[in-house]
PDB file of N, CA and C in Angstrom:
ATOM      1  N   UNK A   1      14.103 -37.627  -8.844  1.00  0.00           N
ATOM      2  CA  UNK A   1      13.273 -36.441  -8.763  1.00  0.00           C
ATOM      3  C   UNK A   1      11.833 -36.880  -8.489  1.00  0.00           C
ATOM      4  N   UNK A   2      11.275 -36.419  -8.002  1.00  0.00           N
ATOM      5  CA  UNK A   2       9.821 -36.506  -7.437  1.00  0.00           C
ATOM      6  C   UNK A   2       8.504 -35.389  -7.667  1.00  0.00           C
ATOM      7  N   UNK A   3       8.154 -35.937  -8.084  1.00  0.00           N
ATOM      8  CA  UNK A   3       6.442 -34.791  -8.458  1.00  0.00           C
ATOM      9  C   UNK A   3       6.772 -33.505  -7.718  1.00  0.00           C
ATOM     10  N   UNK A   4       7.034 -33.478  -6.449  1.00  0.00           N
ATOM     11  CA  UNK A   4       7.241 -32.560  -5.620  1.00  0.00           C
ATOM     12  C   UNK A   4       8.312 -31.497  -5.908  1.00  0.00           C
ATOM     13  N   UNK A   5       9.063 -31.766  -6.161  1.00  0.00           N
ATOM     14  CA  UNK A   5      10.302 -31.496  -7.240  1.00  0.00           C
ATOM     15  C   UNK A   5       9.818 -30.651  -8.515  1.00  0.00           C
ATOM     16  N   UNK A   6       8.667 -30.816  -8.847  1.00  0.00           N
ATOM     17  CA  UNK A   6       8.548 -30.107 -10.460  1.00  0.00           C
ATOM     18  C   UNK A   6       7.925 -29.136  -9.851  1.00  0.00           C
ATOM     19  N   UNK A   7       6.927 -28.870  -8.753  1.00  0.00           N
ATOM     20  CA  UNK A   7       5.847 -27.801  -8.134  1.00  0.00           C
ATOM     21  C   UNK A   7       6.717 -26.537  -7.890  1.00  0.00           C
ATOM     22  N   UNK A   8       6.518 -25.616  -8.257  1.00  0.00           N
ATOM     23  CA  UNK A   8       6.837 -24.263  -7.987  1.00  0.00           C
ATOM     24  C   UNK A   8       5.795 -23.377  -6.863  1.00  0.00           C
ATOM     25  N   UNK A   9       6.390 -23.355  -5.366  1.00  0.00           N
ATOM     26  CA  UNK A   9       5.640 -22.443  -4.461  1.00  0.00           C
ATOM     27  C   UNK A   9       5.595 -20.957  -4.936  1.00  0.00           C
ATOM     28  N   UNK A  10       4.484 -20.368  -5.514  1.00  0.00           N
ATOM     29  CA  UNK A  10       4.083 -19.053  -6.226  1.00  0.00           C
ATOM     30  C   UNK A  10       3.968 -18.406  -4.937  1.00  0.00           C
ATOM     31  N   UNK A  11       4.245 -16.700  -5.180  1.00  0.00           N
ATOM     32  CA  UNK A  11       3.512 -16.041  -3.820  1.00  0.00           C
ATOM     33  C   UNK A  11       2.391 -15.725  -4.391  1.00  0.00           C
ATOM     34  N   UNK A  12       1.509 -15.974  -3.105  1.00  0.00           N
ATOM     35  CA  UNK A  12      -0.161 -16.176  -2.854  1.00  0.00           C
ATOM     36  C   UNK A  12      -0.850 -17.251  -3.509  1.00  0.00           C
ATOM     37  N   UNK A  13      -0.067 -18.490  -4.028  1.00  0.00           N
ATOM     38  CA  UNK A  13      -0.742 -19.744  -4.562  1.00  0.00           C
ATOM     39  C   UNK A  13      -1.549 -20.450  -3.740  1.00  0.00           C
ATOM     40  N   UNK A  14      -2.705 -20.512  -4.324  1.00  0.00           N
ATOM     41  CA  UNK A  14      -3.815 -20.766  -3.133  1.00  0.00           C
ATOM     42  C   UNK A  14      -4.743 -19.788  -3.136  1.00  0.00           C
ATOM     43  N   UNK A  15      -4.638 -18.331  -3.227  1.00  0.00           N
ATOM     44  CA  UNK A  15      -5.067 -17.811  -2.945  1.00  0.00           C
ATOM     45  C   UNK A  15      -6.176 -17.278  -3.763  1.00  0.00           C
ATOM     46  N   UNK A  16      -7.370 -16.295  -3.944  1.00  0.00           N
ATOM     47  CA  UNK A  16      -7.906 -15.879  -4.856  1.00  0.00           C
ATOM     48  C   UNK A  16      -7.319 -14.220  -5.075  1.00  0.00           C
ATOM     49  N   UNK A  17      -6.895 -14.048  -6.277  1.00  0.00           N
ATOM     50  CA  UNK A  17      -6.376 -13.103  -6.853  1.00  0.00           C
ATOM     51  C   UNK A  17      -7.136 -12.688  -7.948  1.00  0.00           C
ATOM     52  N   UNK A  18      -7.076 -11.008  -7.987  1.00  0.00           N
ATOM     53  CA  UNK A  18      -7.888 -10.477  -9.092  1.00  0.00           C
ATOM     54  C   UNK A  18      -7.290 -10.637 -10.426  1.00  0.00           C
ATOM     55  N   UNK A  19      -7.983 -11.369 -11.448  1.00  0.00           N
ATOM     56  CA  UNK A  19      -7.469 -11.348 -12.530  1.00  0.00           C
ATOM     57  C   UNK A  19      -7.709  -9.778 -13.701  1.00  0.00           C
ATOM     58  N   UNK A  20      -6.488  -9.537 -13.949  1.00  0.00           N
ATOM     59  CA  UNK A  20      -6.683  -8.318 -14.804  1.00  0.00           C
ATOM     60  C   UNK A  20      -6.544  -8.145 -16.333  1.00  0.00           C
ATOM     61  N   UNK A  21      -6.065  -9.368 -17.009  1.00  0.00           N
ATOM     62  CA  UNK A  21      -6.507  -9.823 -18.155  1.00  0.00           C
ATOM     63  C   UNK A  21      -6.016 -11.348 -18.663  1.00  0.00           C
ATOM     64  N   UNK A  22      -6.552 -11.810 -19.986  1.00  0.00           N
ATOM     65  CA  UNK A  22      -6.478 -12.787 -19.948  1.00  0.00           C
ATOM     66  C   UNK A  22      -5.292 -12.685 -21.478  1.00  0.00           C
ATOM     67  N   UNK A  23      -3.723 -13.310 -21.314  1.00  0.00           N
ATOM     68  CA  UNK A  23      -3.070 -13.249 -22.300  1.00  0.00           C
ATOM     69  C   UNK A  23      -3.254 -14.557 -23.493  1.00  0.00           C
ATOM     70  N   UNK A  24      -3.424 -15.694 -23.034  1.00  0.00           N
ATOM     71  CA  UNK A  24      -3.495 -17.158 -23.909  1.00  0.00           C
ATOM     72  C   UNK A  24      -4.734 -18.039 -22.862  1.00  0.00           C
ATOM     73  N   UNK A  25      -5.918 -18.170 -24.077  1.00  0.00           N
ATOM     74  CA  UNK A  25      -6.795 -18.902 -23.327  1.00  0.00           C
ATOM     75  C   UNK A  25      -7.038 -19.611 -24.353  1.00  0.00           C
ATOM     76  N   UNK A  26      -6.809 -21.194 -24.633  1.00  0.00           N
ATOM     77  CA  UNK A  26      -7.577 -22.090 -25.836  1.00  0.00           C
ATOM     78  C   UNK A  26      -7.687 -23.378 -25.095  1.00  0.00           C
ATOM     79  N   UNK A  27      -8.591 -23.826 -25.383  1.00  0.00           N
ATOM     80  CA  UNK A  27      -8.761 -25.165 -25.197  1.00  0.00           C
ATOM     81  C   UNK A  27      -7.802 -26.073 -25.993  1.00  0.00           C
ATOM     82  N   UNK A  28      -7.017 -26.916 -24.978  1.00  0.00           N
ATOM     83  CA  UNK A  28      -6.096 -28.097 -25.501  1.00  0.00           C
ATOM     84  C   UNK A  28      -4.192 -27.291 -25.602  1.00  0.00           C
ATOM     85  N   UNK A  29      -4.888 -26.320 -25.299  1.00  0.00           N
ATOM     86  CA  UNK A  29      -3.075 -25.314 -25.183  1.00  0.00           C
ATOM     87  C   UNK A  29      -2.782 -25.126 -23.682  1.00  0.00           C
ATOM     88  N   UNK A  30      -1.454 -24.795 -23.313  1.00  0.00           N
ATOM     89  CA  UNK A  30      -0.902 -23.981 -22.089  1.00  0.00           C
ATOM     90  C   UNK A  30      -2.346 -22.492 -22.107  1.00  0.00           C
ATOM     91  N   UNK A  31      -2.320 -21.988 -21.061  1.00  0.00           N
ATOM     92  CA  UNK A  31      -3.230 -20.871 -20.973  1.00  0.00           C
ATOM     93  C   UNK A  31      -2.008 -20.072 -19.934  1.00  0.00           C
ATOM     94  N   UNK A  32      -2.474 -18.368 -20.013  1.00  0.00           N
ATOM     95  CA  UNK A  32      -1.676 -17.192 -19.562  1.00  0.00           C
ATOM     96  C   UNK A  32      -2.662 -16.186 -19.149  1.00  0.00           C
ATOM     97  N   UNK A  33      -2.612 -16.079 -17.546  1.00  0.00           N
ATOM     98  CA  UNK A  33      -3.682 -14.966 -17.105  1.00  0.00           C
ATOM     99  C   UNK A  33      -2.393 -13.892 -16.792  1.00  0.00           C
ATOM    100  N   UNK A  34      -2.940 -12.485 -16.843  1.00  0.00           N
ATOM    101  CA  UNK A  34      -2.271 -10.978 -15.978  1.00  0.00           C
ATOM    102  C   UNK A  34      -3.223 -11.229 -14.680  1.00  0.00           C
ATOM    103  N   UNK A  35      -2.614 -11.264 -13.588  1.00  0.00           N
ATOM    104  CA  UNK A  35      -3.073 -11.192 -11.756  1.00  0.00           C
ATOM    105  C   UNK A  35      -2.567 -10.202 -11.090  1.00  0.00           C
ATOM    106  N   UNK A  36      -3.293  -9.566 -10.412  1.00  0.00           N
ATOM    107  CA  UNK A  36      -2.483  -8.740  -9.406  1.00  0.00           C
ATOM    108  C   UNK A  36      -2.576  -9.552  -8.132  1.00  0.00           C
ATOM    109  N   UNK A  37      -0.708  -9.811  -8.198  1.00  0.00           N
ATOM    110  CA  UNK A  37      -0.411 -10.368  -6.956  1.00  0.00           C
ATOM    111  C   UNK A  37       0.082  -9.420  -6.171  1.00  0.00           C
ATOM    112  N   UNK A  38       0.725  -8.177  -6.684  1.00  0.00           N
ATOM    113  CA  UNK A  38       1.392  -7.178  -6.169  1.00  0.00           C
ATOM    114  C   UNK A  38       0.212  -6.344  -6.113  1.00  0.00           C
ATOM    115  N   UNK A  39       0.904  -4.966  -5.186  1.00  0.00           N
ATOM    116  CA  UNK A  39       0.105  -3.683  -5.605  1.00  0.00           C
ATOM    117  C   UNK A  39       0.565  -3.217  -6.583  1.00  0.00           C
ATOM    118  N   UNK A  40       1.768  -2.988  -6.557  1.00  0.00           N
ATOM    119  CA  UNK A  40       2.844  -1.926  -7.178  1.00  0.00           C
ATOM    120  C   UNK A  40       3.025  -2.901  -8.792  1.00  0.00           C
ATOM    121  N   UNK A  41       1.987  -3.979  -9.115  1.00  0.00           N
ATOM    122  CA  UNK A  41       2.280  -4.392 -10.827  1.00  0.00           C
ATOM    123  C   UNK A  41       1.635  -5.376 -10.753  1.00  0.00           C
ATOM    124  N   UNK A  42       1.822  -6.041 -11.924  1.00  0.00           N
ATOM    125  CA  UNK A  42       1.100  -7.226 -13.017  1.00  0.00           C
ATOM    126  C   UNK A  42       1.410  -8.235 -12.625  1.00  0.00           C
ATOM    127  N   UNK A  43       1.311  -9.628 -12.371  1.00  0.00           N
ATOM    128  CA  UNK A  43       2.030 -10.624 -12.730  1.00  0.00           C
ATOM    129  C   UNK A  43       0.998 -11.515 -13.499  1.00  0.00           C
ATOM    130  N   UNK A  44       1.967 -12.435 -14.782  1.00  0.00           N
ATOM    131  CA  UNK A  44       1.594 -13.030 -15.716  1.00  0.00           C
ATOM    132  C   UNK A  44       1.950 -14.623 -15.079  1.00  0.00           C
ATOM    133  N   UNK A  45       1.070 -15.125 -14.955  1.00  0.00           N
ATOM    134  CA  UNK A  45       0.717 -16.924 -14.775  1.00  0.00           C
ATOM    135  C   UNK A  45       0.420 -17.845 -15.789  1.00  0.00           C
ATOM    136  N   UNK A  46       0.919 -18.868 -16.002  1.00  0.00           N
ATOM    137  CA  UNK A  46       1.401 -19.863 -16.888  1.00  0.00           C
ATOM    138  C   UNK A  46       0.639 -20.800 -16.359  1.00  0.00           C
ATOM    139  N   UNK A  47      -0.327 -21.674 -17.162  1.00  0.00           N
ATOM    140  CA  UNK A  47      -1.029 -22.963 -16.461  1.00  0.00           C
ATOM    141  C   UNK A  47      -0.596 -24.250 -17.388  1.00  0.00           C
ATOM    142  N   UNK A  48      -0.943 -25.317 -17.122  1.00  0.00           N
ATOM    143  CA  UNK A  48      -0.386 -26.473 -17.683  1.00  0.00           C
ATOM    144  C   UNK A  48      -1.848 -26.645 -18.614  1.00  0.00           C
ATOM    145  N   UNK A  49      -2.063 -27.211 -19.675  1.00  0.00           N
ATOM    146  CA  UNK A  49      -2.775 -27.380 -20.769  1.00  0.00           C
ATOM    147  C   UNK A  49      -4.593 -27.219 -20.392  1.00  0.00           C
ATOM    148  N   UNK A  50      -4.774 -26.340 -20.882  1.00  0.00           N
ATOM    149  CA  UNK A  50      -6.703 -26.204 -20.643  1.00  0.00           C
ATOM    150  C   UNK A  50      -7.301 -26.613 -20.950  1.00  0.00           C
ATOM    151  N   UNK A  51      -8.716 -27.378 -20.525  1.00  0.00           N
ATOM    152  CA  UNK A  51      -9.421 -29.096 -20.808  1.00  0.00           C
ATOM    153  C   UNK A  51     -10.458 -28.090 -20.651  1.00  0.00           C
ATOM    154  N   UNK A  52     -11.268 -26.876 -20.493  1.00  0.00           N
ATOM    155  CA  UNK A  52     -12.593 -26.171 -20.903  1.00  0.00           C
ATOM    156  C   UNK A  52     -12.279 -24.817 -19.918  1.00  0.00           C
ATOM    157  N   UNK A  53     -13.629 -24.202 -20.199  1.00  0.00           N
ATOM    158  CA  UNK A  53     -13.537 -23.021 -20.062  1.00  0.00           C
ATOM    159  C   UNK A  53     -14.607 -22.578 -20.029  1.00  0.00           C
ATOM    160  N   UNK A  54     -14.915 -21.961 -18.542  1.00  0.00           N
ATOM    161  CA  UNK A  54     -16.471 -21.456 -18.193  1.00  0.00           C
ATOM    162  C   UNK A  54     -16.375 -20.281 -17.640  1.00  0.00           C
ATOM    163  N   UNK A  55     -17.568 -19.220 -17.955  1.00  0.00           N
ATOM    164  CA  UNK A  55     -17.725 -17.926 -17.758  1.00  0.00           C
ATOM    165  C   UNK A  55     -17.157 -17.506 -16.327  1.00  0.00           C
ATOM    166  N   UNK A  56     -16.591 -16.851 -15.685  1.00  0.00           N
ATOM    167  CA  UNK A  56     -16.513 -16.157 -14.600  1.00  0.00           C
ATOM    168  C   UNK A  56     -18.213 -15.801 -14.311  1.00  0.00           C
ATOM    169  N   UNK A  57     -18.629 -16.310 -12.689  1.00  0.00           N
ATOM    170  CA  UNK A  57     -19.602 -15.268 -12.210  1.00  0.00           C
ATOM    171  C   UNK A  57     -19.244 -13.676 -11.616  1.00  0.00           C
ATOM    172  N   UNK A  58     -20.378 -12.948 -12.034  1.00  0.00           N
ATOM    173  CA  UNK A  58     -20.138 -11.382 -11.781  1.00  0.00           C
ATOM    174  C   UNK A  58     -19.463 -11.844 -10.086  1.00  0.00           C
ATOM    175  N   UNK A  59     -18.990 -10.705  -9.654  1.00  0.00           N
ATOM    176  CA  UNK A  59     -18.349 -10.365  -8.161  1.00  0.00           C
ATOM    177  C   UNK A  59     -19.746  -9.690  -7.739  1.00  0.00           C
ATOM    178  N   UNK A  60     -20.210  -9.903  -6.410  1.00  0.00           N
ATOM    179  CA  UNK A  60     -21.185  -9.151  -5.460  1.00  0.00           C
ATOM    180  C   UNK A  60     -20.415  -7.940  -4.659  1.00  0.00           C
ATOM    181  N   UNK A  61     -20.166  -6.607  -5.215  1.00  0.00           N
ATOM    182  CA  UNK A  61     -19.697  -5.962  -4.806  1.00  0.00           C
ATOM    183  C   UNK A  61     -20.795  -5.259  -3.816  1.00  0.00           C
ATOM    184  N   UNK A  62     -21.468  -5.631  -3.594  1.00  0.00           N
ATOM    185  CA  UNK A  62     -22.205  -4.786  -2.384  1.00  0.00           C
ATOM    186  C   UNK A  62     -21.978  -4.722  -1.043  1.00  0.00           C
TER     187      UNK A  62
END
């Protein structure tokens, strides 16, 4: 088995997606965001262990 082998191709990985809440965020744990990858719903993302954690900048909606 090969590194390549463990990677899971997500739809829209890569991409920037709106995050719509945050379920598990700690430093030194797995972390869990809600994204809208869909229109029509939620999806919940799983990350591999979190080493820090910095503010989001506001969005320039203008």
């Amino acid at each position: 088995m090969t590194e390549r082998d463990l990677i899971a191709d997500l739809r829209r990985d890569g991409e920037t997606l709106p995050l719509v809440g945050i379920h598990k965020l700690t430093v030194g744990e797995d972390g869990a965001f809600f994204l809208r990858v869909r229109t029509d719903c939620v999806t919940l993302r799983q990350t591999t262990t979190v080493i820090s954690i910095q503010p989001l900048e506001p969005l320039d909606r203008s």
